[in-house]
N, C-alpha and C. Protein backbone atom coordinates (compact mmCIF):
# COMPACT_ATOMS: atom_id res chain seq x y z
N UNK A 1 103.88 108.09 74.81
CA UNK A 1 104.45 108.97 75.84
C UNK A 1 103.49 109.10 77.02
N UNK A 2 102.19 109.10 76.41
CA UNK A 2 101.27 109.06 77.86
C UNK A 2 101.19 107.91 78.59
N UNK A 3 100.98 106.91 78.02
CA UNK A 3 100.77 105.77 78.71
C UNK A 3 102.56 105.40 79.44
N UNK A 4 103.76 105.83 79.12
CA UNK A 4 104.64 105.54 79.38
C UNK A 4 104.57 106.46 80.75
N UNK A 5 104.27 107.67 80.70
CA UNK A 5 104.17 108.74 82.00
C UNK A 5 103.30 108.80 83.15
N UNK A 6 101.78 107.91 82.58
CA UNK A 6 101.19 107.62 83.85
C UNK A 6 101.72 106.18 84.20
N UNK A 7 101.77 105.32 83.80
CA UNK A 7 102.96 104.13 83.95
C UNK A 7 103.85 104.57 85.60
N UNK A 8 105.29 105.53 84.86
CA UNK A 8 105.88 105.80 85.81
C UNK A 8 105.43 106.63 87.26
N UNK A 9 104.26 107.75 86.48
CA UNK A 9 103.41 107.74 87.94
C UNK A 9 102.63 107.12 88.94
N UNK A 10 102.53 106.10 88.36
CA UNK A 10 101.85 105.10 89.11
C UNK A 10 103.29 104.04 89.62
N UNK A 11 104.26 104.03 89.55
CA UNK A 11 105.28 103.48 90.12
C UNK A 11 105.49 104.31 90.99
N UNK A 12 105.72 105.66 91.16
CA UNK A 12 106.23 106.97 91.82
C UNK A 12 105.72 106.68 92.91
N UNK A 13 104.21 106.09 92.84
CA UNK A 13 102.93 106.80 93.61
C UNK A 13 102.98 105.49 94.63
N UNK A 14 102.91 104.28 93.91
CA UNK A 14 103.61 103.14 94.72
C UNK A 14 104.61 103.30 95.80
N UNK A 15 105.68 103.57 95.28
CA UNK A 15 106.82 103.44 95.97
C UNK A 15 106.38 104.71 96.81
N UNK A 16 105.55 105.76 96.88
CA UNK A 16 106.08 106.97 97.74
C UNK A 16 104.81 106.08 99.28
N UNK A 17 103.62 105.31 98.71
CA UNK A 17 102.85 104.48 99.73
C UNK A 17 103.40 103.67 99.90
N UNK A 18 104.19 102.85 99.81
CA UNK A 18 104.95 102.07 100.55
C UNK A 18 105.97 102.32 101.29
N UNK A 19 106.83 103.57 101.34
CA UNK A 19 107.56 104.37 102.12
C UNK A 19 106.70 105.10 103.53
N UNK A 20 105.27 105.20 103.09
CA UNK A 20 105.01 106.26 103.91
C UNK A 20 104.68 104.81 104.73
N UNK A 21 103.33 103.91 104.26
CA UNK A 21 103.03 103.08 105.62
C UNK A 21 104.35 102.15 105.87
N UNK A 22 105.54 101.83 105.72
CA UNK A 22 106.53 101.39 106.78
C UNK A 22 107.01 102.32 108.01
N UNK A 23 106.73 103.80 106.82
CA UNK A 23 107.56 104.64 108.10
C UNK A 23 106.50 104.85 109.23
N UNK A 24 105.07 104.30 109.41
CA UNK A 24 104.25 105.08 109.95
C UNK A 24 103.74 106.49 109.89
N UNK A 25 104.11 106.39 108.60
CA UNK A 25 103.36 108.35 108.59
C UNK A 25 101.87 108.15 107.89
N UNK A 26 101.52 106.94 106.60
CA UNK A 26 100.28 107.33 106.32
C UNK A 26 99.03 107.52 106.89
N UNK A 27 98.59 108.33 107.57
CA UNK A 27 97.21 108.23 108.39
C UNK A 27 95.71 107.99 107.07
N UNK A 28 95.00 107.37 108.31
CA UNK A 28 93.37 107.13 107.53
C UNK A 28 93.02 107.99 107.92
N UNK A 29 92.34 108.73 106.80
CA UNK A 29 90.98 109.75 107.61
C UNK A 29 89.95 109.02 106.91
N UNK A 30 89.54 108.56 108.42
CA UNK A 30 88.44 107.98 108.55
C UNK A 30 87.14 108.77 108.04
N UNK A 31 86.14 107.94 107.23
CA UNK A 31 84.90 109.13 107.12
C UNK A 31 84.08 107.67 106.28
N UNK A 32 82.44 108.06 106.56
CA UNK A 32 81.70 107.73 106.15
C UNK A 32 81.59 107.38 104.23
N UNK A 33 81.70 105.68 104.35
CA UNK A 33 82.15 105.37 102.62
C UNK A 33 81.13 104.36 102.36
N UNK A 34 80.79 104.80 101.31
CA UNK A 34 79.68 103.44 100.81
C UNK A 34 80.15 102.96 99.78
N UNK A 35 80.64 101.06 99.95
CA UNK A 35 81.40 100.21 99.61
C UNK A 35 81.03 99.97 98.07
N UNK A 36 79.48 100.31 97.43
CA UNK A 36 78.80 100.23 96.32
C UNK A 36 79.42 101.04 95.57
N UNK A 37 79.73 102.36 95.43
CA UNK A 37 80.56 103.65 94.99
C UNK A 37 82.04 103.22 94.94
N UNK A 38 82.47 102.65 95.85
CA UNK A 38 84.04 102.11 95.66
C UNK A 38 84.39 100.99 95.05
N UNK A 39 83.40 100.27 94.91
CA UNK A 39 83.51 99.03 93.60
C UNK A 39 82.84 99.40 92.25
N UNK A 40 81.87 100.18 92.25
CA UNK A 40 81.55 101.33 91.19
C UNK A 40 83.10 101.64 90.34
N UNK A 41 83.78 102.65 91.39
CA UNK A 41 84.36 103.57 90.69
C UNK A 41 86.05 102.86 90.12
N UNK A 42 85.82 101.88 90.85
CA UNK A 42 87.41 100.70 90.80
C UNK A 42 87.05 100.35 89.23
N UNK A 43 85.87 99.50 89.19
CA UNK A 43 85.32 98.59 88.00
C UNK A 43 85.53 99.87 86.66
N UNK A 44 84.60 100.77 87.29
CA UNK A 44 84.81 102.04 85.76
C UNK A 44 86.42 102.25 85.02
N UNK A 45 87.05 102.61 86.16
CA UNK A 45 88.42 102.55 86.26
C UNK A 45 89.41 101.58 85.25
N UNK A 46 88.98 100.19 85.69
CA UNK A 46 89.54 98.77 85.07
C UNK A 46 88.50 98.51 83.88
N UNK A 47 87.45 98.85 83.66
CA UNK A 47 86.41 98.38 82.43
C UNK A 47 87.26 98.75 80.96
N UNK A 48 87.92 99.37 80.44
CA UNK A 48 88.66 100.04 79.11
C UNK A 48 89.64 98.69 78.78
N UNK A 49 90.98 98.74 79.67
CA UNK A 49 91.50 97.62 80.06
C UNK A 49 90.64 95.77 79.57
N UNK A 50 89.73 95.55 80.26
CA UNK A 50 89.14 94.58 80.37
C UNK A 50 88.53 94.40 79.28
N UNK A 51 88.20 95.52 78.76
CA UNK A 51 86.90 95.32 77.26
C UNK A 51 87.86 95.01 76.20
N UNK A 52 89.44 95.50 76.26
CA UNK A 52 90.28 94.89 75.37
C UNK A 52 90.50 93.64 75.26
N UNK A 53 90.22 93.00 76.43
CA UNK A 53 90.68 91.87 76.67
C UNK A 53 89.42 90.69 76.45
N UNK A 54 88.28 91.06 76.48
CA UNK A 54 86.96 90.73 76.54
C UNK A 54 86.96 89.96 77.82
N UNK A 55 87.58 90.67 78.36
CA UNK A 55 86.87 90.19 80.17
C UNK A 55 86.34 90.52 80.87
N UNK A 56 84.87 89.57 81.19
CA UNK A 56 83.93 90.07 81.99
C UNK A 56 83.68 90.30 83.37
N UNK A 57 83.21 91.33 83.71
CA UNK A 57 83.71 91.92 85.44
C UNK A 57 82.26 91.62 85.88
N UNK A 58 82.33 90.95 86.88
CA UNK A 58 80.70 91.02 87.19
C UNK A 58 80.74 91.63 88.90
N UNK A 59 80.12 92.06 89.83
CA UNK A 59 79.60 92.23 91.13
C UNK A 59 78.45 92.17 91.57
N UNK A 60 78.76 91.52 92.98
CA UNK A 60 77.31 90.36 93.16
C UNK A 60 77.66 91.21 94.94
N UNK A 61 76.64 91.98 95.21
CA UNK A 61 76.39 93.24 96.08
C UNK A 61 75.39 92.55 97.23
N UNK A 62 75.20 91.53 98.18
CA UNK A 62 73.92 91.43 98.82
C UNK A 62 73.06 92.63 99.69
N UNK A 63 71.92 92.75 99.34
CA UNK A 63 71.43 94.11 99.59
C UNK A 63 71.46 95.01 100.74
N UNK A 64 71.02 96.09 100.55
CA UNK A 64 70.97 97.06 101.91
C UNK A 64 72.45 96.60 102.66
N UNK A 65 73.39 96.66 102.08
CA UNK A 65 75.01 96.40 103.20
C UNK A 65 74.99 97.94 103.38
N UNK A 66 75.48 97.48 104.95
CA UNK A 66 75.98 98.95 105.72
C UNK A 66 76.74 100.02 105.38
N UNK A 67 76.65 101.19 105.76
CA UNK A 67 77.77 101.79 105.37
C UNK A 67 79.23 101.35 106.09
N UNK A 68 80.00 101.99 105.55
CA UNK A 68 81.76 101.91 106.50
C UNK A 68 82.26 102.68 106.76
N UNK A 69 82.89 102.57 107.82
CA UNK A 69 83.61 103.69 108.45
C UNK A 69 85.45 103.90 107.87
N UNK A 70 85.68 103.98 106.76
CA UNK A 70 86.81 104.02 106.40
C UNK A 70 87.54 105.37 105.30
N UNK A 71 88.74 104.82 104.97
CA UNK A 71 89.52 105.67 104.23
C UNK A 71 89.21 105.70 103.16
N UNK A 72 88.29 107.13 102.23
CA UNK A 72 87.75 106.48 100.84
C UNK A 72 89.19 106.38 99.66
N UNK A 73 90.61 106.88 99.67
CA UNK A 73 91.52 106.89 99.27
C UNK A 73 92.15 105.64 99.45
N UNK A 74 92.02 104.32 100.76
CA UNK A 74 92.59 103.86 100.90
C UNK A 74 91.92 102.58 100.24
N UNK A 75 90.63 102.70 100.44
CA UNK A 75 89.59 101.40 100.14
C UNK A 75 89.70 101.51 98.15
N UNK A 76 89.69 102.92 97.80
CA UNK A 76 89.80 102.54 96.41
C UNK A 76 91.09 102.34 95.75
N UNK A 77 91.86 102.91 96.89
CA UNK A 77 93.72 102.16 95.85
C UNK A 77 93.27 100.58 95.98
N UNK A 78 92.63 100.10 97.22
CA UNK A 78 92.96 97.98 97.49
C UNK A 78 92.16 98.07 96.26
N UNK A 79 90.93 98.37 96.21
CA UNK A 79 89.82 97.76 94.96
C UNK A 79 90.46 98.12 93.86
N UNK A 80 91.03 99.30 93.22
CA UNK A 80 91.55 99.42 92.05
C UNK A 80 92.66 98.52 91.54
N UNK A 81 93.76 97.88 92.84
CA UNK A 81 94.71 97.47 92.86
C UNK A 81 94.75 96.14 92.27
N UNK A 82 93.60 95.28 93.33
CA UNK A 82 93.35 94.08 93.26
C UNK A 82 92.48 93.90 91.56
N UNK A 83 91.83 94.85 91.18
CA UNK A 83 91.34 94.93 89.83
C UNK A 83 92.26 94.80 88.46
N UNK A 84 93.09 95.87 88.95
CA UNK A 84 93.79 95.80 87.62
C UNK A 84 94.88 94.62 87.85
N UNK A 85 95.12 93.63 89.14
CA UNK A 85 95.97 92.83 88.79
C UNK A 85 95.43 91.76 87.92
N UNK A 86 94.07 92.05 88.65
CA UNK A 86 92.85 90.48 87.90
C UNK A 86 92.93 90.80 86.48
N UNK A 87 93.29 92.23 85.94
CA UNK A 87 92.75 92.17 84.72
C UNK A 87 94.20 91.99 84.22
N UNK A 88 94.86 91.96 84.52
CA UNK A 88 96.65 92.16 84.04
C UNK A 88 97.41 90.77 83.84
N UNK A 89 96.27 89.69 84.50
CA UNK A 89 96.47 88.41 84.85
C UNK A 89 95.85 87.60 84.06
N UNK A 90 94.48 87.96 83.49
CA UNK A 90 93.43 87.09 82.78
C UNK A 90 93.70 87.32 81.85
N UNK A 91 93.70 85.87 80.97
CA UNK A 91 93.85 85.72 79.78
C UNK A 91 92.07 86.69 78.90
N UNK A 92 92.53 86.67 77.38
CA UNK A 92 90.87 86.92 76.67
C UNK A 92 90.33 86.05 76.90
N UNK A 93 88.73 86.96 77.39
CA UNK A 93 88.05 86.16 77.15
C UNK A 93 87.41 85.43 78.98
N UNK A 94 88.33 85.84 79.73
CA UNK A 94 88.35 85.41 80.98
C UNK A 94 87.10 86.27 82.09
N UNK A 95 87.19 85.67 83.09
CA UNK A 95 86.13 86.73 84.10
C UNK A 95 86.55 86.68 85.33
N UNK A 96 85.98 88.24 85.98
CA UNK A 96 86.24 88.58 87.26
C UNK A 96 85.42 88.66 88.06
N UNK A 97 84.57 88.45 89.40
CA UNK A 97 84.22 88.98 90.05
C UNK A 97 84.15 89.06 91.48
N UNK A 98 83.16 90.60 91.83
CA UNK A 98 83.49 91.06 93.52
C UNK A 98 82.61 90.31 93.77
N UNK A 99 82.60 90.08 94.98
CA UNK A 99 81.45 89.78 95.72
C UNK A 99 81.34 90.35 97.23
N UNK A 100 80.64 90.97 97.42
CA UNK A 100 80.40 91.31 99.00
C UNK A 100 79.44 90.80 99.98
N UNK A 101 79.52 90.69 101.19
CA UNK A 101 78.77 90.25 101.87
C UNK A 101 79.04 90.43 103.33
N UNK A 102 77.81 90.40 104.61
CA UNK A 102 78.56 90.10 105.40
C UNK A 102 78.53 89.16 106.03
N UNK A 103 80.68 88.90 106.42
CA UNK A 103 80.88 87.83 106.51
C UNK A 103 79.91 86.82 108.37
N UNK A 104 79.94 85.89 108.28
CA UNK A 104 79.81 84.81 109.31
C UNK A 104 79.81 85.64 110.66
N UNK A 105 81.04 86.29 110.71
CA UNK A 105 81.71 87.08 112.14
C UNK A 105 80.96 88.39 112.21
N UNK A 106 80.18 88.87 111.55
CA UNK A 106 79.64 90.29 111.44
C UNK A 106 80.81 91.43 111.03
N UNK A 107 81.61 91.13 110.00
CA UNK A 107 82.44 91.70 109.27
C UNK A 107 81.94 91.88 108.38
N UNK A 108 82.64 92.62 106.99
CA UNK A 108 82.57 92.95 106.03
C UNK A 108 83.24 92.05 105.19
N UNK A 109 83.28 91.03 104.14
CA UNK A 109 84.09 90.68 103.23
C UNK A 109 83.96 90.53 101.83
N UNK A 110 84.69 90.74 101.35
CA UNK A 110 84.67 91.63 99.80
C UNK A 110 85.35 90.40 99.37
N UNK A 111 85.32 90.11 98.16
CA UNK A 111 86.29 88.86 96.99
C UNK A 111 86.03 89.32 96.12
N UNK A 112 87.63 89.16 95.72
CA UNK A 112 87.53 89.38 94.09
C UNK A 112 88.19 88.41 93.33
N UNK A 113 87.88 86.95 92.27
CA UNK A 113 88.29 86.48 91.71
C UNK A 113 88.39 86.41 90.77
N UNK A 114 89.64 85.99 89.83
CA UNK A 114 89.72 86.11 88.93
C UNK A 114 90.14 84.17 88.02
N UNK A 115 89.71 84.23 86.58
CA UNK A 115 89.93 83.29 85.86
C UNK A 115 91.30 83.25 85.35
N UNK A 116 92.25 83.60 86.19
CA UNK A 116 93.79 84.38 85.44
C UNK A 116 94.92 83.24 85.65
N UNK A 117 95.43 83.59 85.19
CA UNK A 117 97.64 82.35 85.25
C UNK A 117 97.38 82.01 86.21
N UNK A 118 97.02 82.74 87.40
CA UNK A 118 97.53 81.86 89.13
C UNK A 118 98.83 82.60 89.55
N UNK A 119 98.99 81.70 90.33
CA UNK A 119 100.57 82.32 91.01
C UNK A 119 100.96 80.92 91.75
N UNK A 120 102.00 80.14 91.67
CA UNK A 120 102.50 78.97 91.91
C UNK A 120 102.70 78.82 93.43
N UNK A 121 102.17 78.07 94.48
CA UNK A 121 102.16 78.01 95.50
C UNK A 121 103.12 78.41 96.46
N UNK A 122 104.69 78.12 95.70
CA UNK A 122 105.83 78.70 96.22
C UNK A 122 105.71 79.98 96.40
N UNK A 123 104.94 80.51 95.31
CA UNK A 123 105.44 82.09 95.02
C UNK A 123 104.44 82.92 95.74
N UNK A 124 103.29 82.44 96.52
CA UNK A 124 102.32 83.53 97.28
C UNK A 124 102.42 84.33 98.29
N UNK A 125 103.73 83.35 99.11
CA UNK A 125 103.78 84.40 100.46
C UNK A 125 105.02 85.25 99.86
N UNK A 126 105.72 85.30 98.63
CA UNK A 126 107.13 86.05 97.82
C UNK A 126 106.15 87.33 97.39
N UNK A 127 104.72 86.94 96.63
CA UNK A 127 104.08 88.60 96.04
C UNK A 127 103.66 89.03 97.27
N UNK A 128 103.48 88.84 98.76
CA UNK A 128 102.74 89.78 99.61
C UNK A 128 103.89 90.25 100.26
N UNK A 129 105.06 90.47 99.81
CA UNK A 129 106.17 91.39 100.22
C UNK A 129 106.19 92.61 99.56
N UNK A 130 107.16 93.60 99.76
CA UNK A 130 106.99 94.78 98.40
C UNK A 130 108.39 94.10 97.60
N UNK A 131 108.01 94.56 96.26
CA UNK A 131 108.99 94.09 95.38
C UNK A 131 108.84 92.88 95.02
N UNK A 132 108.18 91.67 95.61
CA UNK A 132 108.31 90.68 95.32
C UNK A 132 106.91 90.57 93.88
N UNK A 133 107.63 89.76 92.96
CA UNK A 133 106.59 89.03 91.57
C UNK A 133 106.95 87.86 91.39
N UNK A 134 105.63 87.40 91.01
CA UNK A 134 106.13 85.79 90.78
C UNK A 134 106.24 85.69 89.06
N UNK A 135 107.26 85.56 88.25
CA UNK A 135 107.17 85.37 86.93
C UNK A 135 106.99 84.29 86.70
N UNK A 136 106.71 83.82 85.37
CA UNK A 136 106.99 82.62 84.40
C UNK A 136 107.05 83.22 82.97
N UNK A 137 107.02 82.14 82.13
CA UNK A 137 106.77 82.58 80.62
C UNK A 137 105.54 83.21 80.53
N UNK A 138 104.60 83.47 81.23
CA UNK A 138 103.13 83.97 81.11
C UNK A 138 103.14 85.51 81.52
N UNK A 139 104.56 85.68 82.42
CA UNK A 139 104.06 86.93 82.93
C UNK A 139 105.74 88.08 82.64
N UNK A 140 106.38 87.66 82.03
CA UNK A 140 107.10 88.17 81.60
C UNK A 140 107.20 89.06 80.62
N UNK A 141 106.13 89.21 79.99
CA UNK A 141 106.08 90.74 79.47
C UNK A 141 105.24 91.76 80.15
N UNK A 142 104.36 91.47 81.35
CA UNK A 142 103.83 92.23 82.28
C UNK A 142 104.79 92.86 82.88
N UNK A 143 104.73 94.30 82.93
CA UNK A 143 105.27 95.34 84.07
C UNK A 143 104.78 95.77 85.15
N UNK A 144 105.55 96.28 86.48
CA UNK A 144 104.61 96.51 87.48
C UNK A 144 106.14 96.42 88.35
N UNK A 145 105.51 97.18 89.78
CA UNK A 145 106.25 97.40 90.77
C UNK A 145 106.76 96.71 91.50
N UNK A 146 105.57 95.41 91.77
CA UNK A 146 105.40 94.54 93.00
C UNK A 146 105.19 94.93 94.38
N UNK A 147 104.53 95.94 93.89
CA UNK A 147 104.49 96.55 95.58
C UNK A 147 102.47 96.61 95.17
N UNK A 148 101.44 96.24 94.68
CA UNK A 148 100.56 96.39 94.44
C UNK A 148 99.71 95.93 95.54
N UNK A 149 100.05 94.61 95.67
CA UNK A 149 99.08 93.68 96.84
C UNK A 149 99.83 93.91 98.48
N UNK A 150 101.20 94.12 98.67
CA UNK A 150 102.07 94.27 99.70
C UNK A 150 100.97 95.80 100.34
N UNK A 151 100.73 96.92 99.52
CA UNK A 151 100.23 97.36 100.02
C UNK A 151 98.94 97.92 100.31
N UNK A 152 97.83 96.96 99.44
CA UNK A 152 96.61 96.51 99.77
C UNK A 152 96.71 95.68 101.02
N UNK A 153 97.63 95.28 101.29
CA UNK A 153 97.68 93.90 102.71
C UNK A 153 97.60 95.42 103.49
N UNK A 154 99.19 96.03 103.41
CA UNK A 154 99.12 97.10 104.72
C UNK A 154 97.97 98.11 104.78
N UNK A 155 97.25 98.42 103.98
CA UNK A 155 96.06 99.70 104.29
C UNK A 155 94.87 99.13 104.65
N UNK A 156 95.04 97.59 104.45
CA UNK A 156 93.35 96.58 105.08
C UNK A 156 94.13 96.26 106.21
N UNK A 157 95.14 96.08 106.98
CA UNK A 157 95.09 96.09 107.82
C UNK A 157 95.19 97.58 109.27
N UNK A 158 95.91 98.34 107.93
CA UNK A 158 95.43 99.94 109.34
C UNK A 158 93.91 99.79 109.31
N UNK A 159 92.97 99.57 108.42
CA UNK A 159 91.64 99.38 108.85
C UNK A 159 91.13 98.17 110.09
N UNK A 160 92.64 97.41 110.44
CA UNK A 160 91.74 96.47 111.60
C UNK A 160 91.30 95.14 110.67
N UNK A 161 91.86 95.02 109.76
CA UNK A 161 91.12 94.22 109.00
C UNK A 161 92.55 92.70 108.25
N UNK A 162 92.30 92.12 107.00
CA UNK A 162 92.94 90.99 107.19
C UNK A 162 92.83 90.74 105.09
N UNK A 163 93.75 90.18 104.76
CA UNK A 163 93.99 89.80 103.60
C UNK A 163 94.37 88.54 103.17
N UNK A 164 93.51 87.92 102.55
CA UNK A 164 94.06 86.33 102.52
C UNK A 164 93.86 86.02 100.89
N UNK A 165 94.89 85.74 100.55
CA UNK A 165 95.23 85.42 98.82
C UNK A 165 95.24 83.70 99.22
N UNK A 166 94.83 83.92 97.49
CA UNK A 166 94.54 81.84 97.46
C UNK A 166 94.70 82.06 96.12
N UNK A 167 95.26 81.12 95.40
CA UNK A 167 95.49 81.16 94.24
C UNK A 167 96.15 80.06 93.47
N UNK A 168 95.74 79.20 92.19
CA UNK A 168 96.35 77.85 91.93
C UNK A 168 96.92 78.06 90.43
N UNK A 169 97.97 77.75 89.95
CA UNK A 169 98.52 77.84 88.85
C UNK A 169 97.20 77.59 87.84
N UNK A 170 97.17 78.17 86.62
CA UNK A 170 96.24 78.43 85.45
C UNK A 170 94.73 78.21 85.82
N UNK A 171 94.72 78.54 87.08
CA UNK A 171 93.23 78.46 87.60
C UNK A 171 92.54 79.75 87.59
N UNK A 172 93.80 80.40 88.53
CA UNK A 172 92.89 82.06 88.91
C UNK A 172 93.75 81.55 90.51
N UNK A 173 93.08 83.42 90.36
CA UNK A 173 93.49 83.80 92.23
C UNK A 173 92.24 84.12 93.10
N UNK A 174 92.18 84.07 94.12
CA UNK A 174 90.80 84.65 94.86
C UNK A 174 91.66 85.38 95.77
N UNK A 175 91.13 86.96 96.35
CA UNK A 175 91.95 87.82 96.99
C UNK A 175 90.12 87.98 97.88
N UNK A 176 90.50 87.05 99.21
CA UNK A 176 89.41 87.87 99.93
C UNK A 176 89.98 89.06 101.55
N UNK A 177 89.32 89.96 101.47
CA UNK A 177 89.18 91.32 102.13
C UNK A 177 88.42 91.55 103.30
N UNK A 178 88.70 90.80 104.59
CA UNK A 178 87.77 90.89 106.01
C UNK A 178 87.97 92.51 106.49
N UNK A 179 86.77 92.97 106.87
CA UNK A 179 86.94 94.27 107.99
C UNK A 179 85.80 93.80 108.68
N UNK A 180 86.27 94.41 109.84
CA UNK A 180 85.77 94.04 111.09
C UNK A 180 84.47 94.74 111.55
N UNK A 181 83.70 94.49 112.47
CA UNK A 181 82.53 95.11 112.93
C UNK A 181 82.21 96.36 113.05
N UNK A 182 83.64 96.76 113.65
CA UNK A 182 83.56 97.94 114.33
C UNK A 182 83.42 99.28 112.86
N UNK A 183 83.93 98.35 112.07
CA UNK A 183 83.94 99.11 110.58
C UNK A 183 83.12 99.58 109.56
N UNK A 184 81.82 98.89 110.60
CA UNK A 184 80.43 98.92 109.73
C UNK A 184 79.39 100.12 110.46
N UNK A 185 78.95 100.78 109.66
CA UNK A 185 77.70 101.63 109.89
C UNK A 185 76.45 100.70 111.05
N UNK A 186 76.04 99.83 110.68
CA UNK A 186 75.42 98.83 111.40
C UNK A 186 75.63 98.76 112.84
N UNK A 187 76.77 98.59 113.04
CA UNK A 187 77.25 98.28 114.14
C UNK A 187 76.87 99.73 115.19
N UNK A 188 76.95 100.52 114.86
CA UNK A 188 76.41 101.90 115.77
C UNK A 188 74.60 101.61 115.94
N UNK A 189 74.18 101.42 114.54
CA UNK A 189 73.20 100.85 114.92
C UNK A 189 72.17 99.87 116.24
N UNK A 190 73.40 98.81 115.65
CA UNK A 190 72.87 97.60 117.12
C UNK A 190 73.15 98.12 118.16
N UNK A 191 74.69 99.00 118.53
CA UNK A 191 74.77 99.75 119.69
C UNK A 191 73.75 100.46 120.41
N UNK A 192 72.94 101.37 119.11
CA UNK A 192 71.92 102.05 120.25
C UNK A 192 70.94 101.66 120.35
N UNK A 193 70.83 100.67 119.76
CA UNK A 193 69.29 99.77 119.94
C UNK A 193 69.31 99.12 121.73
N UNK A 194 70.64 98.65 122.14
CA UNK A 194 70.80 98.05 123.41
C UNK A 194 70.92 99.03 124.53
């Protein structure tokens, strides 16, 4: 009964964020977030899950990264989101991990891959809709909304930012996560240095 009730709350909770950012009502409140604490608290989150499964979560952090200027509600639904799909996806025995860094452009970019089914090339731009899943015989006893990644795409992009899924049948998926300059603690930095 519990697991059946947070289940449906977590569908509720879906569908009521995907109503709000089409209609334009969800706002960011923006505030000072450190990205270490939000992959912290995602991983704690998904670790119970994963240890059933004996799948190993690893995060690979390159040091002293900036703070961010973002939504701490919004940054931990994408990280929790993108977590529990990796773990919902990987077979036993399989592995996940983040990686952060910053990117080339003086962005922020986060990856999270996983050793999981994949998703069949047809079917990638079908899951970044809401509602849309890609089944097979592998994923047909998995439940879920399909609104998970549809609206990790929309809350990285009210941040200014960009979502790019890659993913090959029984390979795994890689879900990487760009935010932009302006998004980084740093960046005020170099500002007043000039």
């Amino acid at each position: 009964i519990l697991m059946s009730g947070r289940h449906l709350l977590s569908v509720i909770d879906d569908i009521l964020d995907i109503s709000k950012i089409e209609a334009g009502r969800y706002e960011l409140e923006d505030r000072d977030v450190t990205i270490e604490d939000v992959i912290e608290w995602s991983v704690l989150l998904t670790q119970p899950k994963a240890n059933e499964k004996h799948i190993t979560i690893e995060s690979t952090l390159v040091p002293e990264l900036p703070g961010l200027i973002a939504d701490l509600r919004a940054m931990r639904q994408i990280l929790l989101n993108l977590l529990a799909n990796a773990v919902k996806f990987t077979p036993n025995y399989g592995r996940i991990s983040i990686n952060v860094e910053i990117a080339a452009n003086g962005g922020l970019e986060i990856t999270v891959r996983d050793t999981g089914i994949g998703i069949p090339a047809d079917k990638i731009e079908y899951v970044m809709q809401p509602f849309g899943q890609a089944t097979n015989h592998l994923t047909e006893h998995q439940s879920g909304t399909g609104l998970g990644l549809p609206i990790c795409k929309s809350l990285i992009e009210m941040h200014e930012g960009t979502l790019e899924l890659e993913s090959r049948e029984n390979e795994g998926t890689t879900v990487r996560l760009w935010l932009p300059p302006a998004r980084l603690r740093m960046a005020d930095a170099v500002l007043a240095a000039h």
